[in-house]
Protein backbone atom coordinates (compact mmCIF):
# COMPACT_ATOMS: atom_id res chain seq x y z
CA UNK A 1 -57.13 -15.97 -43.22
CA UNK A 2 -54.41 -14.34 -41.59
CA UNK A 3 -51.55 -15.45 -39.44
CA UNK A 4 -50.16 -13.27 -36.64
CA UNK A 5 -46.52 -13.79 -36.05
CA UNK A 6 -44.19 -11.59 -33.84
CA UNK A 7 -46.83 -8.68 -34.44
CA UNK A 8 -46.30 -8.89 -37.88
CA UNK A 9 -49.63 -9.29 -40.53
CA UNK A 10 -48.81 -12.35 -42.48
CA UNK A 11 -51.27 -13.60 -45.76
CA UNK A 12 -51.62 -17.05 -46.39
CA UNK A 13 -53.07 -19.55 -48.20
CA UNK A 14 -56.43 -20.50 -46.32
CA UNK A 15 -56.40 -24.22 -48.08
CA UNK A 16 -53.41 -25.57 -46.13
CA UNK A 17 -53.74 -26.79 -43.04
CA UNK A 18 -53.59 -25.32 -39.67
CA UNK A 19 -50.15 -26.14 -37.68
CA UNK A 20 -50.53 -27.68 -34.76
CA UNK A 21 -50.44 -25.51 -31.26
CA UNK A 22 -50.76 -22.68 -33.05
CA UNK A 23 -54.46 -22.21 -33.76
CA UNK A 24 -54.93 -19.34 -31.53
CA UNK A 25 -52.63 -17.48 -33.80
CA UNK A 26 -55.37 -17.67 -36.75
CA UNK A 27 -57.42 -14.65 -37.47
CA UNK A 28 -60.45 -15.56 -39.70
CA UNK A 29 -61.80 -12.00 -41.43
CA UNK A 30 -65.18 -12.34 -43.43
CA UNK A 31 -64.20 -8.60 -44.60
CA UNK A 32 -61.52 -9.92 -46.55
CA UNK A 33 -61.60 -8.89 -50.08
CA UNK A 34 -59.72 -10.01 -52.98
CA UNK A 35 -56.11 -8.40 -53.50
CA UNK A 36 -55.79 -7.31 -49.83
CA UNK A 37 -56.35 -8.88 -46.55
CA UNK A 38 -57.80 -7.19 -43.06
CA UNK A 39 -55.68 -6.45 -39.89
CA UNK A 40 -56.11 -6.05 -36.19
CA UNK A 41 -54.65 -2.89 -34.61
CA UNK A 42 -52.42 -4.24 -32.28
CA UNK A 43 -50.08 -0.65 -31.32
CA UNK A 44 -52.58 2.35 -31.68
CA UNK A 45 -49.85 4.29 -30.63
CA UNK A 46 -48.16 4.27 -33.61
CA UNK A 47 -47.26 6.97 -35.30
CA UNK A 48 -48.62 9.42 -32.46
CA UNK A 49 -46.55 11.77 -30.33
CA UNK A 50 -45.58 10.60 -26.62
CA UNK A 51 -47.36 12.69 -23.85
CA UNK A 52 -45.86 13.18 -20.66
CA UNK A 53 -46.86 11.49 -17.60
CA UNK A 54 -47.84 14.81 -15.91
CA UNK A 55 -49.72 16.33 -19.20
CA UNK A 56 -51.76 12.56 -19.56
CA UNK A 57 -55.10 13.32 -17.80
CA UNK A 58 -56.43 10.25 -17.99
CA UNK A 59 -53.57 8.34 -16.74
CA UNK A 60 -54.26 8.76 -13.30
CA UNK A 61 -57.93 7.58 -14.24
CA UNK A 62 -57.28 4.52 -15.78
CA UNK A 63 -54.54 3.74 -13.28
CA UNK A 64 -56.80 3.51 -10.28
CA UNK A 65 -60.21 2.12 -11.36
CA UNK A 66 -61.18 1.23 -7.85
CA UNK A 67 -60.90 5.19 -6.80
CA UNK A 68 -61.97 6.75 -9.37
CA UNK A 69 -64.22 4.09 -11.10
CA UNK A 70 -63.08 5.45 -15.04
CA UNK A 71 -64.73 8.64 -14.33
CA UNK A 72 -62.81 12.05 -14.87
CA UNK A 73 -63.01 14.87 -12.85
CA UNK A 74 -65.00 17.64 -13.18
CA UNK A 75 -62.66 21.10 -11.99
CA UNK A 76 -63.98 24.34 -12.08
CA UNK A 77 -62.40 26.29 -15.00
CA UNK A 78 -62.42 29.59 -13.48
CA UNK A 79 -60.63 28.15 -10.22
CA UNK A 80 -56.42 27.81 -11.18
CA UNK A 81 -55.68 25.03 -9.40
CA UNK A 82 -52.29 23.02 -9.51
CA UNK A 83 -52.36 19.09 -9.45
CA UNK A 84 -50.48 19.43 -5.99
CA UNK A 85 -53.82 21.37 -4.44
CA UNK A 86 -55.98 18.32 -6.29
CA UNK A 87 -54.13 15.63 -5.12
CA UNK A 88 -53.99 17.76 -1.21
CA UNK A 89 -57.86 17.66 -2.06
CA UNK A 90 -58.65 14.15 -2.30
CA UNK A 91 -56.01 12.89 0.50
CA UNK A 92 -58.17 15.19 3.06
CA UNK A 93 -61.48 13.35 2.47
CA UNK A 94 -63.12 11.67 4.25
CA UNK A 95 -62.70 8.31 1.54
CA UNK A 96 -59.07 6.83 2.28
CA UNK A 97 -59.01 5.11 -0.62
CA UNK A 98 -56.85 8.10 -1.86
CA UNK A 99 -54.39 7.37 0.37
CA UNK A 100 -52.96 4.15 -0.08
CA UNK A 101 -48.95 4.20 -0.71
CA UNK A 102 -49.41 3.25 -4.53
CA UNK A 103 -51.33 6.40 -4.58
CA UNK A 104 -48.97 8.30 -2.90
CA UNK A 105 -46.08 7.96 -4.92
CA UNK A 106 -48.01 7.92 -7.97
CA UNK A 107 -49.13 11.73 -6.85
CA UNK A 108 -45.90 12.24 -5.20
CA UNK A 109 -43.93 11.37 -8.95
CA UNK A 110 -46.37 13.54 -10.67
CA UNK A 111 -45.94 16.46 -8.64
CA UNK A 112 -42.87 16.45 -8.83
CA UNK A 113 -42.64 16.14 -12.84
CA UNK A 114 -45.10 18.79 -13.26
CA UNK A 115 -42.86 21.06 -10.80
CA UNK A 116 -39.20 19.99 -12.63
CA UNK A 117 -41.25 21.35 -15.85
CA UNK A 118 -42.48 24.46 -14.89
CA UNK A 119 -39.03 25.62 -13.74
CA UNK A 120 -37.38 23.99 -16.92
CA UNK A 121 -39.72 26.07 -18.63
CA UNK A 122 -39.26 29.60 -16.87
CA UNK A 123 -35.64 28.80 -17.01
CA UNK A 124 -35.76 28.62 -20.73
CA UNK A 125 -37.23 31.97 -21.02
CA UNK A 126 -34.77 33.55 -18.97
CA UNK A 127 -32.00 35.75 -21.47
CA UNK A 128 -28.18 36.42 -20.62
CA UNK A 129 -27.17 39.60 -21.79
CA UNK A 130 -28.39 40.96 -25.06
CA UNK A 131 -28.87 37.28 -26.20
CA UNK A 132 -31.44 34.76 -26.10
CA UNK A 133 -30.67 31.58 -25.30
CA UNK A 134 -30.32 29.14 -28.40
CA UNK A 135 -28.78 26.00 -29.04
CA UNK A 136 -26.67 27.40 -31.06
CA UNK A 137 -24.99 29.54 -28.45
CA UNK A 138 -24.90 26.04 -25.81
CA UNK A 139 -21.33 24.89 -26.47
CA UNK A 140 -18.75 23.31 -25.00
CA UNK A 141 -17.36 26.28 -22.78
CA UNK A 142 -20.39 27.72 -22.28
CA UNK A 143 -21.69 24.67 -20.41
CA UNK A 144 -18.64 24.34 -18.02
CA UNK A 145 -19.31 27.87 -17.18
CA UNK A 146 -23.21 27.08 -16.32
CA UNK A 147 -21.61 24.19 -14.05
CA UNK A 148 -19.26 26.15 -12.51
CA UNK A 149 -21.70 29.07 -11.53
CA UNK A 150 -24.20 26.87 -10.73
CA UNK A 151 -26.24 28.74 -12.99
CA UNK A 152 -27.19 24.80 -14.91
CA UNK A 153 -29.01 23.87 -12.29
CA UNK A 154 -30.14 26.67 -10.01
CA UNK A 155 -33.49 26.77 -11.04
CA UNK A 156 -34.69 23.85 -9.44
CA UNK A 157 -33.16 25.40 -5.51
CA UNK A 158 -37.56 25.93 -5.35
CA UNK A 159 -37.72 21.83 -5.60
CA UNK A 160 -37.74 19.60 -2.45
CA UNK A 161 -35.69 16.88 -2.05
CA UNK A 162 -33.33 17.92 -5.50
CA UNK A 163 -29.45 18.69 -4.51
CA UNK A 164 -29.80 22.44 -5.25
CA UNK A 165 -32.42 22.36 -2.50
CA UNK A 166 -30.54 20.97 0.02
CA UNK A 167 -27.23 22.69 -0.97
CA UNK A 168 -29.35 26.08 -0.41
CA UNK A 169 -29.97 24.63 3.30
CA UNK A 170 -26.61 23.89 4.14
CA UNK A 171 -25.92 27.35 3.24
CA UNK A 172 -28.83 28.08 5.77
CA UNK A 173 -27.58 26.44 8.87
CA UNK A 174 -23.56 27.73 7.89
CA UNK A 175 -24.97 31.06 8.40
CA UNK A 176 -27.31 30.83 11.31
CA UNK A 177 -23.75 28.72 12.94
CA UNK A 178 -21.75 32.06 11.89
CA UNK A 179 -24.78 33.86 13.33
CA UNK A 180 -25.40 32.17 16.84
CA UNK A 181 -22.43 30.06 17.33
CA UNK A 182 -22.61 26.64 18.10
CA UNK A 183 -25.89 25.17 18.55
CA UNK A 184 -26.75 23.81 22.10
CA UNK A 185 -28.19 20.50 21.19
CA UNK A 186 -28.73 18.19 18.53
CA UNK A 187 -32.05 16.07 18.65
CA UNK A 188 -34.05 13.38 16.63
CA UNK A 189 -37.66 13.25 16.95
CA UNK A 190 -38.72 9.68 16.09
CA UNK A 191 -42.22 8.55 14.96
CA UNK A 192 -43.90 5.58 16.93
CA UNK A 193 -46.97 5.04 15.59
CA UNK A 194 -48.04 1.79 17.59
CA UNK A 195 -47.36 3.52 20.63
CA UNK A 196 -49.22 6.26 19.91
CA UNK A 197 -52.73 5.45 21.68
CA UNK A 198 -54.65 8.47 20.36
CA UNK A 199 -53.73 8.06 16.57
CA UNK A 200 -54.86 4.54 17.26
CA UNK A 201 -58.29 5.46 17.97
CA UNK A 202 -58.65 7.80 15.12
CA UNK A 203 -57.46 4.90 12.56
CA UNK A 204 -59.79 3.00 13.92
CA UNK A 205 -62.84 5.35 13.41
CA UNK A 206 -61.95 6.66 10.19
CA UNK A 207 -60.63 3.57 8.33
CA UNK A 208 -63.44 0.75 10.19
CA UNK A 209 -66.16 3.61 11.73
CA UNK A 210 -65.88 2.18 14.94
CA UNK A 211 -65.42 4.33 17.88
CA UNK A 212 -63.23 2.20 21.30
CA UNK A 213 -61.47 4.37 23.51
CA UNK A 214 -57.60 4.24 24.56
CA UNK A 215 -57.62 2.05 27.11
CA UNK A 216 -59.91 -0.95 24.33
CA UNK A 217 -55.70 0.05 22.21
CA UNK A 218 -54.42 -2.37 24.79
CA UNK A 219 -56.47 -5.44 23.64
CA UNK A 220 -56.13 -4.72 19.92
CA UNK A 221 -53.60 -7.20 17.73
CA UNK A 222 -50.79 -5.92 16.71
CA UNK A 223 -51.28 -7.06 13.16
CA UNK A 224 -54.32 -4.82 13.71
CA UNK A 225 -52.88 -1.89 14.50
CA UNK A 226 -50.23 -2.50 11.47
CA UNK A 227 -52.47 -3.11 9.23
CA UNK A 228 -54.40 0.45 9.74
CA UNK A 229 -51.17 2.05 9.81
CA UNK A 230 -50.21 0.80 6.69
CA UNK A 231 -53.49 1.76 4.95
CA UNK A 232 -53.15 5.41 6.09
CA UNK A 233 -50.08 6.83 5.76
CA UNK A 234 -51.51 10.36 5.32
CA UNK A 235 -53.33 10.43 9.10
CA UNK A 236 -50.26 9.23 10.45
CA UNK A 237 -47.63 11.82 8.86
CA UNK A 238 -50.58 14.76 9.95
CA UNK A 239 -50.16 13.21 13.84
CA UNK A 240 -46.87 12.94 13.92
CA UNK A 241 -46.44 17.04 11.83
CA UNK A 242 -49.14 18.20 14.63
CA UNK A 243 -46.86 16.39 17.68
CA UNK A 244 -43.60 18.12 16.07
CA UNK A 245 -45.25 21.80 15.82
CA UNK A 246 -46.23 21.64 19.48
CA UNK A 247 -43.14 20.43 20.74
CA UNK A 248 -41.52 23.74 18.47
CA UNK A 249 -44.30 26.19 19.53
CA UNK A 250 -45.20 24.71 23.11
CA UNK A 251 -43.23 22.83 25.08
CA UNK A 252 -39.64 24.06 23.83
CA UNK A 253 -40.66 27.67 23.88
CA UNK A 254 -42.91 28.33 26.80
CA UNK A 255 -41.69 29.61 30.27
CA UNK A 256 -42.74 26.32 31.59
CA UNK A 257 -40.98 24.27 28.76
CA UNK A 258 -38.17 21.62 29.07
CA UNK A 259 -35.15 24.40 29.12
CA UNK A 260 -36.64 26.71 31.23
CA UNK A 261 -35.77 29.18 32.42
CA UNK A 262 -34.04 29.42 29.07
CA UNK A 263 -35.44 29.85 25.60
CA UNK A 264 -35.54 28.43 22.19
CA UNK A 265 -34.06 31.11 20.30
CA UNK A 266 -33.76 29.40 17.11
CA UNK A 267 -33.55 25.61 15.66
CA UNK A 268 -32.99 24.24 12.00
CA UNK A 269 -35.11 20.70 11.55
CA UNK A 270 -34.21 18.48 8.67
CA UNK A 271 -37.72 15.62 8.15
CA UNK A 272 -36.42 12.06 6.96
CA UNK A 273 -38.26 8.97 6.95
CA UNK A 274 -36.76 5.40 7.64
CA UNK A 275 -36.80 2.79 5.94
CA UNK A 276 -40.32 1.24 7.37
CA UNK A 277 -41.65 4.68 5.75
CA UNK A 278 -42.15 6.32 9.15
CA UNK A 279 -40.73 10.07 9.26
CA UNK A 280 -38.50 11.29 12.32
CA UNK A 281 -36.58 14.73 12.36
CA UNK A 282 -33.03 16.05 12.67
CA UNK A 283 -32.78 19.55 14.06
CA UNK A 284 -30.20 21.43 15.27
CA UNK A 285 -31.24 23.75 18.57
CA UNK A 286 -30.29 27.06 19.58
CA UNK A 287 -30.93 27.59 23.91
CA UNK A 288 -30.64 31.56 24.82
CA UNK A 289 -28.16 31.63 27.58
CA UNK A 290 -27.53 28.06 28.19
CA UNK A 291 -25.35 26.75 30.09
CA UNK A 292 -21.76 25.50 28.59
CA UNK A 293 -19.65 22.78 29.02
CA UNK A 294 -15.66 23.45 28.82
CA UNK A 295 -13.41 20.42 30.16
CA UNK A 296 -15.96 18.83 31.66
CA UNK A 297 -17.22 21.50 33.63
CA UNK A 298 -20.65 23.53 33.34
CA UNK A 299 -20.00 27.25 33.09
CA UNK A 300 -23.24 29.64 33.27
CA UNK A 301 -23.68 32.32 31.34
């Protein structure tokens, strides 16, 4: 008999007596042999190398059971395809089971890891001078000169969302300011989901299969309408990306737009999302031959 204490194998004598409220620590073993007693294998990762969250292909398996019911995937060999392009795969289908917010950020994190990687990787291959890069040669000095050129951490200015990115935009919008002088106006495009009749109706088909037109929105619940937006965060980023790009390439830019007669030269848009998880955009606008204000008079160009 054995006696499991803090993980720890403990033999004993299997004459005394049990202590009280601990039974269910007792292991009985009819393979127990003279001189040596038999275990349970309580940390089979022991002794084994840790794998990576983005290398692990079965952790995405055995995280979701309800998606992907504990069965892998089966990928074409001959087609190179990045987890990003999987993950854009199964968010398009027509099962939104894929696109709960749990799922999201689980892709979202993985991405992202597999991404920081790769550049760590090409970075490491890179050679200054003459002279491969060892860590030998990484001192002290050497590192405050990396910092200093930015040269630590420029390899991940190809990664959304990192401070390298967003230091490369700023650089951006300096220059297109040098460029095309002040721009004329500064806007914010909100999301409004529950408002939105049309993305309403296409919830409602693709999340219940049930087809109600926009004027049947009116009489739905709002904990209704919540509800679906919450389950599909995918269908309503798409809307509210389609509504954007036709504001950008319709209605700011035709003849017939909001600044006509003028144009949209140029803009600079910067996507956000609150706090609820809805995305709205920052942009910076550029009108050809606008109008300007100078002591609170307009003066045309």
């Amino acid at each position: 008999m054995l006696l499991i204490t803090n993980y720890l194998f403990t033999e004993i004598n299997t004459n005394e007596e049990p202590v009280v409220g601990v039974d269910e620590t007792l292991i009985f073993s009819e393979k127990q042999t003279a001189g040596s007693f038999f275990g349970i294998q309580i940390a089979p990762g022991e002794d084994k190398v840790p794998v990576p969250l983005h290398m692990d292909e079965n952790a995405e398996i055995a995280s979701f059971p309800k998606i992907y019911c504990g069965q892998c995937r089966k990928l074409n060999p001959k087609a190179k395809l990045t987890y990003t392009d999987v993950a854009k795969s199964e968010l398009l289908r027509y099962d939104r089971r894929a696109c709960l917010p749990n799922r999201l950020l689980w892709s979202f994190k993985r991405s992202f890891n597999e991404k920081v990687y790769s550049s760590i990787q090409i970075c490491l291959r890179k050679t200054k001078g003459n002279e491969s890069l060892t860590a030998g040669r990484v001192k002290i000095d050497q590192i405050k000169e990396l910092l200093q050129h930015d040269d630590g951490y420029a390899v991940f200015k190809s990664l959304r969302s990192s401070p390298c990115y967003w230091k490369e935009q700023i650089k951006r919008v300096l220059a297109m300011i040098r460029t095309k002088g002040k721009p004329t106006f500064f806007i914010t495009f909100s999301s409004a989901e529950t408002k939105w009749k049309e993305l309403i109706v296409m919830l409602k088909k693709i999340l219940k299969n049930e087809t109600i037109t926009e004027d049947d929105v009116s009489s739905l619940e709002f904990q209704e309408i919540a509800e679906m937006i919450r389950n599909d965060p995918v269908t309503c980023m798409r809307h509210f990306d389609h509504r954007l790009r036709a504001l950008h390439n319709i209605i700011l830019k035709e003849k017939a737009g909001v600044f006509a007669p003028h144009i949209l030269e140029d803009h600079f848009t910067r996507l956000e999302f609150q706090m609820r998880g809805s995305p709205h955009s920052h942009g910076l606008y550029w009108i050809k031959d606008a109008p300007e204000f100078v002591q609170g008079k307009c003066r045309s160009n």
